[in-house]
Protein backbone atom coordinates (compact mmCIF):
# COMPACT_ATOMS: atom_id res chain seq x y z
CA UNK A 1 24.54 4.79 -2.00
CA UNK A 2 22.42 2.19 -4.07
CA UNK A 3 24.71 -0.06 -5.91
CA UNK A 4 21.67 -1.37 -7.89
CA UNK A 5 22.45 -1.94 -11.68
CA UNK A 6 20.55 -0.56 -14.14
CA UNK A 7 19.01 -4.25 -15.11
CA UNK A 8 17.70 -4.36 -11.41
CA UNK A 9 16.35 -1.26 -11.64
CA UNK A 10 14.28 -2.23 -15.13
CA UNK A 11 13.55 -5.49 -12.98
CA UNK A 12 11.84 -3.82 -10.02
CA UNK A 13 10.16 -0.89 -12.62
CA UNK A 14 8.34 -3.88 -14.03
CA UNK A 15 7.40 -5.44 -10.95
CA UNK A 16 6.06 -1.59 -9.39
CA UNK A 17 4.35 -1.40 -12.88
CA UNK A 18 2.47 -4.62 -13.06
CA UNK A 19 1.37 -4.35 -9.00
CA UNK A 20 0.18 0.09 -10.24
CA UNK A 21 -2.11 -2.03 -13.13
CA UNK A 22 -3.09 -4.39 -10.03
CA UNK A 23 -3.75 -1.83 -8.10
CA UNK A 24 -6.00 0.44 -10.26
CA UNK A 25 -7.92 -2.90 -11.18
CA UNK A 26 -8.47 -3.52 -7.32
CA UNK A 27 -9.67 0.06 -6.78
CA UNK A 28 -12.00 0.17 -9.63
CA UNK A 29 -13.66 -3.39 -8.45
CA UNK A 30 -13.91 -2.36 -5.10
CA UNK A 31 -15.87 1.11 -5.76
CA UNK A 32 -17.39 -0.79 -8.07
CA UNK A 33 -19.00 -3.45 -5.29
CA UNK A 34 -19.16 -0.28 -2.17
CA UNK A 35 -21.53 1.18 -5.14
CA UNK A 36 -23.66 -1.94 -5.16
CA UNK A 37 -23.87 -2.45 -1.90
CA UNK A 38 -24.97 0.71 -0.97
CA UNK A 39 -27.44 0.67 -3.43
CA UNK A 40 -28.67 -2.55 -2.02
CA UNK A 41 -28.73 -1.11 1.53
CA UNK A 42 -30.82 1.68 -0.23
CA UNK A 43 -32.99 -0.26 -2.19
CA UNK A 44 -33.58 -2.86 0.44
CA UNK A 45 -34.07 -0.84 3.14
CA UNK A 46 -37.58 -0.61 4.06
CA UNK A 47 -37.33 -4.70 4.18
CA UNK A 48 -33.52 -5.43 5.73
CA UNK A 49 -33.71 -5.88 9.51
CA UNK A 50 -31.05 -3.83 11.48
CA UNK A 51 -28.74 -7.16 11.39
CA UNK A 52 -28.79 -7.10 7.42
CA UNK A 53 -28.39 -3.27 7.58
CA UNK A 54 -25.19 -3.16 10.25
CA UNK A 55 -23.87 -6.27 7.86
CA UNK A 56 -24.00 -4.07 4.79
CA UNK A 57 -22.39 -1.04 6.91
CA UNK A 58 -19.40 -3.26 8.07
CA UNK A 59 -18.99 -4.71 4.42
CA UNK A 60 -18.92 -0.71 3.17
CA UNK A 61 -16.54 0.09 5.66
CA UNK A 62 -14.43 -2.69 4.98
CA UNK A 63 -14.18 -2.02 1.29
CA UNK A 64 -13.36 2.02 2.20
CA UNK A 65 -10.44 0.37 4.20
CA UNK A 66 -9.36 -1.31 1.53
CA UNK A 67 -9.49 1.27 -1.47
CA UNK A 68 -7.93 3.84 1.00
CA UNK A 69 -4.59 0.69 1.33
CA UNK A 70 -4.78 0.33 -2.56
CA UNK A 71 -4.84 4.15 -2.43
CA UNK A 72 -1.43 4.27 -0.51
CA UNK A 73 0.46 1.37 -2.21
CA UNK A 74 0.02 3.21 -5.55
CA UNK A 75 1.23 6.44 -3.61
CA UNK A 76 4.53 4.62 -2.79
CA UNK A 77 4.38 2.95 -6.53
CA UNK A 78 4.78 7.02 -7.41
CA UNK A 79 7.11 7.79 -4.80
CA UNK A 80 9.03 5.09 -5.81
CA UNK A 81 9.44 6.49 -9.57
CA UNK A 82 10.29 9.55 -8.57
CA UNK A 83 13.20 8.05 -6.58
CA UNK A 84 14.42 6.45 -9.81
CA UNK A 85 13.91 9.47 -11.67
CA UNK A 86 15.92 11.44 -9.29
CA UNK A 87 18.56 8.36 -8.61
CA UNK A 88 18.19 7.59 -4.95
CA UNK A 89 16.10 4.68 -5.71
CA UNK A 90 17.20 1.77 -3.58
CA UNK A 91 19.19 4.59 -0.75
CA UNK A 92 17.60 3.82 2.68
CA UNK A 93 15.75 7.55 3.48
CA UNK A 94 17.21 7.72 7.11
CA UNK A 95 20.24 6.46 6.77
CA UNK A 96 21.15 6.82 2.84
CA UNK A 97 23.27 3.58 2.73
CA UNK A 98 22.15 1.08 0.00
CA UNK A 99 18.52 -1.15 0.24
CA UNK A 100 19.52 -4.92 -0.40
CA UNK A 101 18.17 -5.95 -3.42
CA UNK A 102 16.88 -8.83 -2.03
CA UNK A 103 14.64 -6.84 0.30
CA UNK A 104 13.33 -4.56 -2.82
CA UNK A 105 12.46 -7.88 -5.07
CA UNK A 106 10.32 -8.10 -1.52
CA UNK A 107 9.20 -5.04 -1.49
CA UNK A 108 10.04 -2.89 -4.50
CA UNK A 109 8.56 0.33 -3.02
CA UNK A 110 10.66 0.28 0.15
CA UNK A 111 12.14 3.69 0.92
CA UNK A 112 14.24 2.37 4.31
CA UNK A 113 17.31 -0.41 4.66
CA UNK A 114 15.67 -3.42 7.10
CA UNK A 115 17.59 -1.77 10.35
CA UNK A 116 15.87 1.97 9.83
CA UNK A 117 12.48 0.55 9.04
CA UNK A 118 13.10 -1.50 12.27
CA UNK A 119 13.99 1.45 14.09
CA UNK A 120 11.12 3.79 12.62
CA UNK A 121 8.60 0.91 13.41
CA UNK A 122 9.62 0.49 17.16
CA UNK A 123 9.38 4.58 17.38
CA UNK A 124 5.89 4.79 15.59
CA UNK A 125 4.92 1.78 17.96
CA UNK A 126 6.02 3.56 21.34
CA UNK A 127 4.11 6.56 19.88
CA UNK A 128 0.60 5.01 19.45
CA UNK A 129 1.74 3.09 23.05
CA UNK A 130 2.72 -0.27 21.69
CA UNK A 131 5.30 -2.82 23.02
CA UNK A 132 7.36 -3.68 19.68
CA UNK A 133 8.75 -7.56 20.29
């Protein structure tokens, strides 16, 4: 059970909110700049070589990768909320024994105590066949 007190909680809410405003800003930007640069790779087209044209690929791609990660920290931002809402903010998901608050100051989203995300890392690892240290 979280023994976080209800200053903490206002603490972390502010931190979640100012990285949500971050994160919206982030997205916007980079749809913004995948927009230009495929209209560049439009535009310029007929006189980019295939070098210029793979560049402008890899730089899309790049920028899809990292709306889709802004995507996902504002999805834990929500989740996050609705664990306050519903009180288990700051109760480890696997094991439901308290997240230290040092750990959510860290990481205000986290939804596991250090020793289950440890454990749910070195599972996820073994199933995509990698050696955890």
């Amino acid at each position: 059970m979280s023994k976080l007190d209800q200053q903490q909680i206002d603490h972390l809410s502010g931190l979640m909110a100012e990285r949500w405003t971050r994160e919206f800003s982030e997205i916007r930007s980079l749809l913004s700049e995948l927009g230009e640069e495929r209209e560049r790779a439009t535009l310029g087209r007929r006189e980019a070589d295939s070098s210029d044209e793979a560049l402008l690929n890899t730089l899309a791609e790049i920028d899809e990768v990292l709306v889709r990660q802004n995507l996902q920290d504002v999805r834990d931002i929500a989740a996050a909320r609705e664990r306050i809402a519903a009180g288990t903010y700051g109760d480890c998901i696997d094991c439901g024994e308290a997240i230290v608050y040092e750990r959510l100051l860290a990481y205000p989203t986290a939804k596991r105590c250090i020793g289950c995300q440890r454990e749910h890392e070195r599972r996820k690892a073994a199933r995509e066949g990698r050696a955890m240290p």
